[in-house]
Protein backbone atom coordinates (compact mmCIF):
# COMPACT_ATOMS: atom_id res chain seq x y z
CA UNK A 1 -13.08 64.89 -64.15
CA UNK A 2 -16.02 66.81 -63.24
CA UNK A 3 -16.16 68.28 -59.40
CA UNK A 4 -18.83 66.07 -58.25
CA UNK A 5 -16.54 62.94 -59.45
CA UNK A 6 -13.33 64.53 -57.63
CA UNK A 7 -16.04 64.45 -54.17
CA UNK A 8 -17.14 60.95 -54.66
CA UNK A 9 -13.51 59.84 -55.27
CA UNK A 10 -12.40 61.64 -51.92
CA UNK A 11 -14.88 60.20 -49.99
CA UNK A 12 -14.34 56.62 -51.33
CA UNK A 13 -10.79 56.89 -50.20
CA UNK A 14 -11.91 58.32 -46.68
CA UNK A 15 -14.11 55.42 -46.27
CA UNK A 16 -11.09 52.65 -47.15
CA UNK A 17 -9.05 54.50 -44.94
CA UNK A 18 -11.13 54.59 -42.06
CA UNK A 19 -11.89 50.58 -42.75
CA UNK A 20 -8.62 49.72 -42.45
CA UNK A 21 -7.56 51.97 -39.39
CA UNK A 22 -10.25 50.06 -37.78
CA UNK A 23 -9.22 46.54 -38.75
CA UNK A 24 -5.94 47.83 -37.14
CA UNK A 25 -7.72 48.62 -34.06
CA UNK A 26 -9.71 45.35 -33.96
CA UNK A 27 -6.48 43.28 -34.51
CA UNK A 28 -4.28 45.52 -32.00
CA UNK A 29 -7.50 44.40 -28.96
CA UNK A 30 -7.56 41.15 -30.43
CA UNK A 31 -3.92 40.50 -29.41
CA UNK A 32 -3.82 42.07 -26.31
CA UNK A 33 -3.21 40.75 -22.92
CA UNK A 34 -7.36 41.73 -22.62
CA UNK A 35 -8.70 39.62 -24.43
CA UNK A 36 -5.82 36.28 -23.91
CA UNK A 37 -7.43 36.48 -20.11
CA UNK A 38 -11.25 36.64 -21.57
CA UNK A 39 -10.48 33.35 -23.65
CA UNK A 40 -9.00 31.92 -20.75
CA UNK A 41 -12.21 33.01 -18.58
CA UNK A 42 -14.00 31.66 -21.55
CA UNK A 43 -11.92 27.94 -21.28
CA UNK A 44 -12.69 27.65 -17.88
CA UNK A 45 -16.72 28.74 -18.10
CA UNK A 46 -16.71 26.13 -20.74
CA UNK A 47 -15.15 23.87 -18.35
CA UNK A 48 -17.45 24.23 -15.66
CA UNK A 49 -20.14 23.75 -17.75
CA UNK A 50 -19.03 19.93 -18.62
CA UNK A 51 -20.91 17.12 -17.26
CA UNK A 52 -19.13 15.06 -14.66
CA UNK A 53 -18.35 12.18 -16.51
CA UNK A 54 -16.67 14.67 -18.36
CA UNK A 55 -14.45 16.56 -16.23
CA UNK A 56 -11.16 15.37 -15.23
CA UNK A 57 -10.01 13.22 -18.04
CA UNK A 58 -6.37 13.08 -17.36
CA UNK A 59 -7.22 12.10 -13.35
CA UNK A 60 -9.33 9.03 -15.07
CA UNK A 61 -6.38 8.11 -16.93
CA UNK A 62 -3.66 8.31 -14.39
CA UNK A 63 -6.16 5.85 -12.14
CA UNK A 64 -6.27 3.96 -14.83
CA UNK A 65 -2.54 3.43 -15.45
CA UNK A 66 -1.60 3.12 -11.75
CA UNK A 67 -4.45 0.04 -11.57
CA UNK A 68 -2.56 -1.70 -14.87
CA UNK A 69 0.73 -0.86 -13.46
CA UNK A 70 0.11 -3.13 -9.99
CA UNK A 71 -1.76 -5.49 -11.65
CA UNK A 72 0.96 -6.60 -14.58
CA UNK A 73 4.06 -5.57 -12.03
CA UNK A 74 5.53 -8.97 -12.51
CA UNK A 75 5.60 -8.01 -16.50
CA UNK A 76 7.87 -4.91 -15.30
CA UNK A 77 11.35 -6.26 -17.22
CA UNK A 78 14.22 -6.25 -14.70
CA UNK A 79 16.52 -5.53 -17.30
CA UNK A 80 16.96 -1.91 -16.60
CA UNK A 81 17.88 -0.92 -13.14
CA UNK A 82 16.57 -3.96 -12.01
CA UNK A 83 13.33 -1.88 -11.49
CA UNK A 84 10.60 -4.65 -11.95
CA UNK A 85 12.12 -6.01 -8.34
CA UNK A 86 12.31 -2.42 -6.86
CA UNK A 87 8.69 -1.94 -7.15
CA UNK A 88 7.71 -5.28 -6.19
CA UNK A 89 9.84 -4.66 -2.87
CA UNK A 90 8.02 -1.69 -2.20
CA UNK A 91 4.53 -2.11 -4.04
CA UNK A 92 2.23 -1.88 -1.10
CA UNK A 93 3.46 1.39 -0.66
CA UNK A 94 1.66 2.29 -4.26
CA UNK A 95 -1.93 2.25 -2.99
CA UNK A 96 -1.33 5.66 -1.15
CA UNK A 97 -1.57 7.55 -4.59
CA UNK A 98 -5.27 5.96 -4.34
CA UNK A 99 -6.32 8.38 -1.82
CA UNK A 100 -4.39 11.05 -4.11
CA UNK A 101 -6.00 11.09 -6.89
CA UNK A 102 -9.60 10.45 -5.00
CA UNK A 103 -9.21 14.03 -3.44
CA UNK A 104 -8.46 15.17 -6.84
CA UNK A 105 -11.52 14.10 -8.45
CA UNK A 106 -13.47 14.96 -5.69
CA UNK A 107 -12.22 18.68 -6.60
CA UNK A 108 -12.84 18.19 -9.92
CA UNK A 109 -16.19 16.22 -9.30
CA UNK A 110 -15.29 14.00 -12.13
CA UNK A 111 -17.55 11.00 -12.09
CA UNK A 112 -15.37 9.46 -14.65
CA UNK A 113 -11.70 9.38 -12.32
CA UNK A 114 -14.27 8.25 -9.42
CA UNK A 115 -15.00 5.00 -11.45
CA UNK A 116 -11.37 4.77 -13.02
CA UNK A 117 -10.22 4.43 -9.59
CA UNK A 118 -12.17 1.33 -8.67
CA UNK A 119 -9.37 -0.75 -11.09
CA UNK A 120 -6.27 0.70 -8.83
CA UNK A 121 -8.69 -0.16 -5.45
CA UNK A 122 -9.71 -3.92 -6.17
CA UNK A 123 -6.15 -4.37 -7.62
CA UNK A 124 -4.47 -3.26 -4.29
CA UNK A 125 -7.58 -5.47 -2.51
CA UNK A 126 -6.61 -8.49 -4.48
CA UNK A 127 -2.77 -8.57 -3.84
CA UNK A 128 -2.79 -6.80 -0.28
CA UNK A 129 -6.29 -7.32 1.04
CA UNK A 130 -6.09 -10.22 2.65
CA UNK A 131 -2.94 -8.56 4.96
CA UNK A 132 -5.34 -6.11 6.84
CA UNK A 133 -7.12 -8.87 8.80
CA UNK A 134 -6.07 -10.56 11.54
CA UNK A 135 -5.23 -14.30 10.90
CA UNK A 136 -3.59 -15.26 14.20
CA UNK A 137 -4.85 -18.27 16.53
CA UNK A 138 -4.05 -19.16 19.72
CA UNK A 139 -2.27 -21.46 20.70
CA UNK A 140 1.14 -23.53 19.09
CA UNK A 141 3.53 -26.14 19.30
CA UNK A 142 6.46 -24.58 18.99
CA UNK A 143 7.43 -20.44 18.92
CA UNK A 144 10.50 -19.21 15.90
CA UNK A 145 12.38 -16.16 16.34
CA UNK A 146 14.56 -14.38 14.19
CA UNK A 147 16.61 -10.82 14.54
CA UNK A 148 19.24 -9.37 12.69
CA UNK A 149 20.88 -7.92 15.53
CA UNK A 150 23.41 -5.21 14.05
CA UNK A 151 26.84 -5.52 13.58
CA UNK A 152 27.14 -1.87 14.71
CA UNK A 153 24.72 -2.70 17.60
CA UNK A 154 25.54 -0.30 20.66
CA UNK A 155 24.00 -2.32 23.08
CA UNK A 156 24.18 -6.03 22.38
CA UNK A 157 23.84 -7.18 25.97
CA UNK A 158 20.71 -5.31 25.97
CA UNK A 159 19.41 -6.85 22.93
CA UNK A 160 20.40 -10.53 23.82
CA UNK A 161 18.15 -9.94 27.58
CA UNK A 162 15.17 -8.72 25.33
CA UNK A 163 15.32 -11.85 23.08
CA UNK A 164 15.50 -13.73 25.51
CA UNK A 165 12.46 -12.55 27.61
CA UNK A 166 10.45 -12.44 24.19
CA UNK A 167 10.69 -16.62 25.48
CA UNK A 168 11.02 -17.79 21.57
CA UNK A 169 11.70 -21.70 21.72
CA UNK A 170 14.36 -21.37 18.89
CA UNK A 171 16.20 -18.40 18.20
CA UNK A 172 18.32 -17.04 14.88
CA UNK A 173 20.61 -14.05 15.28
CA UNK A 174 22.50 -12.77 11.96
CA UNK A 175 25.11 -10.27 11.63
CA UNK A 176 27.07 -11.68 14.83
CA UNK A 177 30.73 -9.91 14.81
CA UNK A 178 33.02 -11.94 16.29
CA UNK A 179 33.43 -9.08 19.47
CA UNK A 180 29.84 -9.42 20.20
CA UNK A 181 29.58 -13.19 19.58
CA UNK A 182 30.72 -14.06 23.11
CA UNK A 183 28.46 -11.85 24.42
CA UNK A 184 25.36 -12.92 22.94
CA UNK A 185 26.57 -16.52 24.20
CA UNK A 186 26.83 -15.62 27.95
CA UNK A 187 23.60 -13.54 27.75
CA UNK A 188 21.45 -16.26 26.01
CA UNK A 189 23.01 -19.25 27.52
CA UNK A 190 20.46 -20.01 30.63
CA UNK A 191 17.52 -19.59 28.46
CA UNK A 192 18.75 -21.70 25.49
CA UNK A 193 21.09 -24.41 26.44
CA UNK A 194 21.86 -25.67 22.88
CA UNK A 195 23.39 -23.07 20.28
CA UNK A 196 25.42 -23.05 16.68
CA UNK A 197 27.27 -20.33 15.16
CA UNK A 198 28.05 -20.70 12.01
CA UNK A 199 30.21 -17.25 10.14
CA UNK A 200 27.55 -14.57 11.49
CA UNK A 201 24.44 -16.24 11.49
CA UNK A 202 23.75 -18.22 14.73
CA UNK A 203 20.76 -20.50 16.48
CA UNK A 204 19.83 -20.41 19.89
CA UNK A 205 17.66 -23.31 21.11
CA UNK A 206 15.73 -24.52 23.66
CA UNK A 207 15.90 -28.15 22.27
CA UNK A 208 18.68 -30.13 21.24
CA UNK A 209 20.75 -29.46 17.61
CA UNK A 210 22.11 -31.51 15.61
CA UNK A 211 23.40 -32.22 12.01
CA UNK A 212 24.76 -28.65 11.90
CA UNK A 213 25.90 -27.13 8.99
CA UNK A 214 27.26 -24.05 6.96
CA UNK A 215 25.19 -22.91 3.65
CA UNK A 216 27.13 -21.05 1.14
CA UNK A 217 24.89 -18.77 -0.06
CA UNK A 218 27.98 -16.66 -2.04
CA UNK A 219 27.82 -16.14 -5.62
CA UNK A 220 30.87 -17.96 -6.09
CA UNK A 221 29.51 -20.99 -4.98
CA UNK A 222 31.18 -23.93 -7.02
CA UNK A 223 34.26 -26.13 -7.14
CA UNK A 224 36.62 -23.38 -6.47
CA UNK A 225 35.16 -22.27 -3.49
CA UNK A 226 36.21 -25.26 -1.20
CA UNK A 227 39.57 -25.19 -2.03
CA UNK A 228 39.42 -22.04 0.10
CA UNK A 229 40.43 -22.06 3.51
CA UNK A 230 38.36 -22.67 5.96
CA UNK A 231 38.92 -19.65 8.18
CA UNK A 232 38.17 -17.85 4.78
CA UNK A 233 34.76 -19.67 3.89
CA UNK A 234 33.82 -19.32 7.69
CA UNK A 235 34.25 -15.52 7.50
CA UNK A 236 31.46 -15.44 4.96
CA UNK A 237 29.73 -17.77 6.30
CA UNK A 238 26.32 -16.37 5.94
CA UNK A 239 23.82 -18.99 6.47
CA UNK A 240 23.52 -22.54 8.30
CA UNK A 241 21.33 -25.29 8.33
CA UNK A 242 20.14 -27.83 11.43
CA UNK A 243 17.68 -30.22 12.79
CA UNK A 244 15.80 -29.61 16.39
CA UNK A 245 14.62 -32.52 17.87
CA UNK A 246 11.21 -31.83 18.89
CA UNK A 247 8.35 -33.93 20.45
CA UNK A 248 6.73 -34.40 17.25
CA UNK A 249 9.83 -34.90 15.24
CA UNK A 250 13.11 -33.69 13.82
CA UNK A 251 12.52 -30.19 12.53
CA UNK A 252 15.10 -28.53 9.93
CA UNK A 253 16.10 -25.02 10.41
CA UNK A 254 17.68 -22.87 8.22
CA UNK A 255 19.24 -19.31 9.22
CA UNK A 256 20.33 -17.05 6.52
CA UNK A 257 21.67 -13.49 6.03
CA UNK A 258 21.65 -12.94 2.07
CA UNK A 259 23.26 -10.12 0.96
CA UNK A 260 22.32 -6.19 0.66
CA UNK A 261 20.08 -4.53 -1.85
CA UNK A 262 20.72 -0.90 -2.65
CA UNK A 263 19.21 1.99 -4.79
CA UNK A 264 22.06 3.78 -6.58
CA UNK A 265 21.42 6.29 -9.04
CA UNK A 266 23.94 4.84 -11.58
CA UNK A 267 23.66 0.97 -11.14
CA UNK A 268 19.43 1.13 -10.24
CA UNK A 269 18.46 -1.54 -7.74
CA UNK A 270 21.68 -3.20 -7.06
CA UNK A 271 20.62 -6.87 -5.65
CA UNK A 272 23.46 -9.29 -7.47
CA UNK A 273 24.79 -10.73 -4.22
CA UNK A 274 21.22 -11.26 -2.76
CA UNK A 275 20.01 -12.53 -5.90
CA UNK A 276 23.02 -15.15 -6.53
CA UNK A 277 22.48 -16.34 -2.66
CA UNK A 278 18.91 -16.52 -2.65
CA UNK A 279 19.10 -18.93 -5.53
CA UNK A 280 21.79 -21.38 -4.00
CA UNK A 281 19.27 -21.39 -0.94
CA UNK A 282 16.19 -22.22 -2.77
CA UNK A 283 18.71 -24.98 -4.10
CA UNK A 284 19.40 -26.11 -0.60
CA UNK A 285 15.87 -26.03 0.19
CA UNK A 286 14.97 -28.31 -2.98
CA UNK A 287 17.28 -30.73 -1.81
CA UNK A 288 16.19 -30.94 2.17
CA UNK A 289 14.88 -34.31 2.57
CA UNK A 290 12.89 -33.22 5.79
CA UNK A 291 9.79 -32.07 5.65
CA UNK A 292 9.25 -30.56 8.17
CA UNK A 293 11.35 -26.95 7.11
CA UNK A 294 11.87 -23.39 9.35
CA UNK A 295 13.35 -20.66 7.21
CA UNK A 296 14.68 -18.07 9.54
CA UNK A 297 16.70 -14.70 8.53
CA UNK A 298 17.18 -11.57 6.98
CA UNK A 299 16.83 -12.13 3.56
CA UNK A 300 17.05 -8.43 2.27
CA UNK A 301 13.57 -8.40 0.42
CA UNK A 302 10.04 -8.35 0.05
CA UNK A 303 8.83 -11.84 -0.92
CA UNK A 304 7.03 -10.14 -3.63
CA UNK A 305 10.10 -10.07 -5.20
CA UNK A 306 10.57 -12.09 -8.35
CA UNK A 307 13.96 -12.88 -7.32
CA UNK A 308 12.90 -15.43 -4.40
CA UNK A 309 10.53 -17.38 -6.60
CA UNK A 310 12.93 -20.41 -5.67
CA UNK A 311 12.12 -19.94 -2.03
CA UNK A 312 8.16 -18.81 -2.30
CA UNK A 313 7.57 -21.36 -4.62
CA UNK A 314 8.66 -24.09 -1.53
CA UNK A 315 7.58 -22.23 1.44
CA UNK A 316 4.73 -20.41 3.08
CA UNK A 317 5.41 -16.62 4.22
CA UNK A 318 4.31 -17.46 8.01
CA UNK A 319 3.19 -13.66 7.89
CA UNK A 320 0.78 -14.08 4.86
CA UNK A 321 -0.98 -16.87 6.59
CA UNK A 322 -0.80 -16.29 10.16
CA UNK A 323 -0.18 -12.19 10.54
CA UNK A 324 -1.92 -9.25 11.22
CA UNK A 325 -0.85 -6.62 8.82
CA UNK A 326 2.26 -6.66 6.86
CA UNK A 327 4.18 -6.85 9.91
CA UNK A 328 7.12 -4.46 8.04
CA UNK A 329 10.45 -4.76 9.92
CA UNK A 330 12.70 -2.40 8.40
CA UNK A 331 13.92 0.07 9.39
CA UNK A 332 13.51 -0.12 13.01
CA UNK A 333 12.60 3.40 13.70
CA UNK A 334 9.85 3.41 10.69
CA UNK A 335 9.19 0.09 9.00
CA UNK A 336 8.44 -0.10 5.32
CA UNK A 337 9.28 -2.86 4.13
CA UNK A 338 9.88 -6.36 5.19
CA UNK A 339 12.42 -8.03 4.71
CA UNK A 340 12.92 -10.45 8.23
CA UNK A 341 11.02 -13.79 7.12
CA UNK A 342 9.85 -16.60 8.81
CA UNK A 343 9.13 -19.19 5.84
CA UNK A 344 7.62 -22.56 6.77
CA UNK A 345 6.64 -25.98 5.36
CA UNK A 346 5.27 -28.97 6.93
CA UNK A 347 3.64 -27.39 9.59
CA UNK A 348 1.10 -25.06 10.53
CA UNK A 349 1.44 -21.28 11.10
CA UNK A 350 -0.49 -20.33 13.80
CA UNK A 351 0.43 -16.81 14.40
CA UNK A 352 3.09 -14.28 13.09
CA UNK A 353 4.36 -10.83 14.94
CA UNK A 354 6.99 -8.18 15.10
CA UNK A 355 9.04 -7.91 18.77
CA UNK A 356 9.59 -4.52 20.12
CA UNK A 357 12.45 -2.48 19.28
CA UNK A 358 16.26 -3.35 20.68
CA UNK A 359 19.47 -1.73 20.06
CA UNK A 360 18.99 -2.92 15.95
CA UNK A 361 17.88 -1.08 13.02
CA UNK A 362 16.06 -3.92 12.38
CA UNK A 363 12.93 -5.31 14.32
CA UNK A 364 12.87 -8.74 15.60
CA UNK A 365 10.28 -10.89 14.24
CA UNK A 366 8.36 -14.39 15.91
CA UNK A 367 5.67 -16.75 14.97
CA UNK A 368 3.72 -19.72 16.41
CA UNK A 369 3.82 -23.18 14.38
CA UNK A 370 2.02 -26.18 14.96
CA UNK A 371 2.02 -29.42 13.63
C-alpha cells in the first residue's frame, strides 16, 4: 500500500467516524425533553390553526350522547341497579350539563359542539318545556291538599295550624304516628269537621265522607294477607280510599304513602316496596267505578318513572297541566325532585302549587279542580 492510499484510507475512516458521532448527537436532541415540548408546541399550533367546525370533536360527541341518552331514557333497562328508573326520577336535573358543555365550546370555539348541542336542548324542550310556563287559572270548584307530615316531625301542632290556614277543602296527611295522631285531630278539627284515619295516612274534610276504606298497597297483598289480624294490617295500613259528597257529585279520594326508594351502592336504586304498592294501586284505581277520581299522597317518585305507568296511564299529573314549574317537593330545605302528587280524573285542574315550609322534610302540596 502506497502512502497516498494509507492517507485516503485514514481520512475515509475519519469521515465515517465523524458521521456517526453526529447521528449520535442528532438522536441524543431528538429524544430529549427539548424537543418532546417543541412537538407538543407544534400539536397545539396545529390545533389552533383548525377551522371551527373542526375543533372540539370530543365536546360534539359528548352533546351528542347526552341528547340520545334523554331522548331513549325509557330504553335504559332496569335490570341493573334499577338505573333506567333512577334517571327518570331525576332526569330534569340532566339539562344542567347543557350549559356545561356550551361554555366549553365556547372556549374551544367549536362550531361543531355548538350545533351538537341543539339535539340535548330541543330534547330537554320537548319532555320539560312545557313545565316552565305558567298554566294556572283562576278560579275552582273545589281546592286538594296533600302533606306528608313527618313521623319525626318536631312540631306537629305547628304544622296542623299551617294546613289548616293554607284553607284546602280536603286534606291528606301521611306518615301519622299514632302519638301525633290525636294531635293533628284536635288541631284540624274546627276547620274540617269530617276526617278518616286509616294506618298512617289520614283525610281531613270540609265535606262529608263516606264509603271509607283501607288500600293495601303491601307487596304481600293476596289471600294470606287477610288472615292477618287486624291490628296487624292496620299498622301498615298505608293508603285509604273515600267518597266526598260534593255539590256536583260524589268525588273518590284516594290517600296513599307507598313505600321508600333508596340509592345504595350495593343493591342500586332500591324501589321493590314502592314498586309492588304502586302496582296494587293502579289496580285499585282500574277498578274505581267513579269517575270522578283525587289521587292524593306521597308516592316516593317522579311520575316519569316507568314504574307508575299503571297510575299515569289513568290519571292526569295536576302539576303537568295546571303548574308553574316542576313544583319539586322534596326535600323541604332544597327540592329536587317531586315526589308529593296530586293525580286527577274526571275533572278539571285548574291550578297546582307547593305550600310553604312546616316542621316536615317534605313540602306540602295543593291544587284547584273544577268540574
Amino acid at each position: 500500500m502506497t502512502q497516498a492510499d494509507t492517507a485516503d484510507t485514514a481520512d475515509t475512516a475519519d469521515t465515517a467516524d465523524t458521521a456517526e458521532t453526529g447521528q449520535g448527537d442528532a438522536d441524543h436532541r431528538d429524544s430529549g425533553p427539548g424537543t418532546w415540548r417543541a412537538g407538543i408546541r407544534r400539536a397545539i399550533l396545529i390545533g389552533s390553526h383548525r377551522g371551527p367546525w373542526k375543533r372540539g370533536p370530543v365536546l360534539a360527541a359528548t352533546a351528542l350522547l347526552l341528547g340520545l341518552f334523554m331522548l331513549l331514557h325509557a330504553r335504559i333497562p332496569n335490570r341493573i341497579g334499577n338505573l333506567g328508573s333512577l334517571v327518570e326520577t331525576i332526569l330534569p336535573w340532566f339539562g344542567l350539563l347543557i350549559p356545561v358543555l356550551l361554555a366549553g365550546a365556547l372556549w374551544r370555539r367549536s362550531a361543531s359542539a355548538v350545533a351538537a348541542l341543539l339535539l340535548p336542548v330541543l330534547v330537554w324542550l320537548h319532555l320539560f318545556g312545557g313545565l316552565l310556563s305558567d298554566k294556572s287559572h283562576a278560579g275552582s270548584d273545589l281546592v286538594v291538599a296533600s302533606h306528608n307530615v313527618n313521623a319525626n316531625n318536631p312540631d306537629p301542632v305547628g304544622t296542623a295550624r299551617d294546613l289548616a290556614a293554607a284553607g284546602a277543602d280536603v286534606l291528606a296527611l301521611e306518615e301519622i304516628t299514632p302519638q301525633a295522631k290525636p294531635l293533628y285531630e284536635r288541631e284540624l278539627a274546627k276547620a274540617y269537621p269530617y276526617h278518616t284515619v286509616q294506618g298512617t295516612v289520614g283525610l281531613w274534610s270540609k265535606l262529608p265522607l263516606s264509603d271509607t276504606r283501607p288500600v293495601d298497597t303491601r307487596m304481600d297483598v293476596g289471600p294470606l294477607a287477610d288472615t292477618k289480624p287486624l291490628a296487624v294490617r292496620m299498622a301498615y295500613t298505608r293508603a285509604l280510599r273515600t267518597t266526598v259528597a260534593t255539590d256536583q257529585g260524589p268525588l273518590a279520594v284516594y290517600v296513599a304513602h307507598l313505600g321508600s326508594a333508596r340509592v345504595n351502592p350495593r343493591a342500586g336504586f332500591w324501589t321493590a316496596s314502592r314498586d309492588g304498592g304502586a302496582q296494587a294501586l293502579g289496580k285499585a284505581i282500574a277498578a274505581e267505578p267513579n269517575e270522578r277520581l283525587v289521587l292524593l299522597g306521597d308516592l316516593n317518585g317522579s311520575m316519569d318513572d316507568r314504574a307508575f305507568d299503571g297510575i299515569t296511564s289513568r290519571l292526569r299529573s295536576t302539576q303537568d297541566a295546571s303548574g308553574n314549574g316542576f313544583g319539586f317537593s322534596w326535600p323541604a330545605k332544597f327540592p329536587v325532585v317531586r315526589i308529593d302528587q296530586i293525580l286527577v280524573r274526571g275533572v278539571k285542574p285548574e291550578s297546582s302549587w307547593s305550600l310553604p315550609a312546616t316542621g316536615s322534610d317534605h313540602l306540602p302540596v295543593a291544587a284547584g279542580i273544577s268540574w
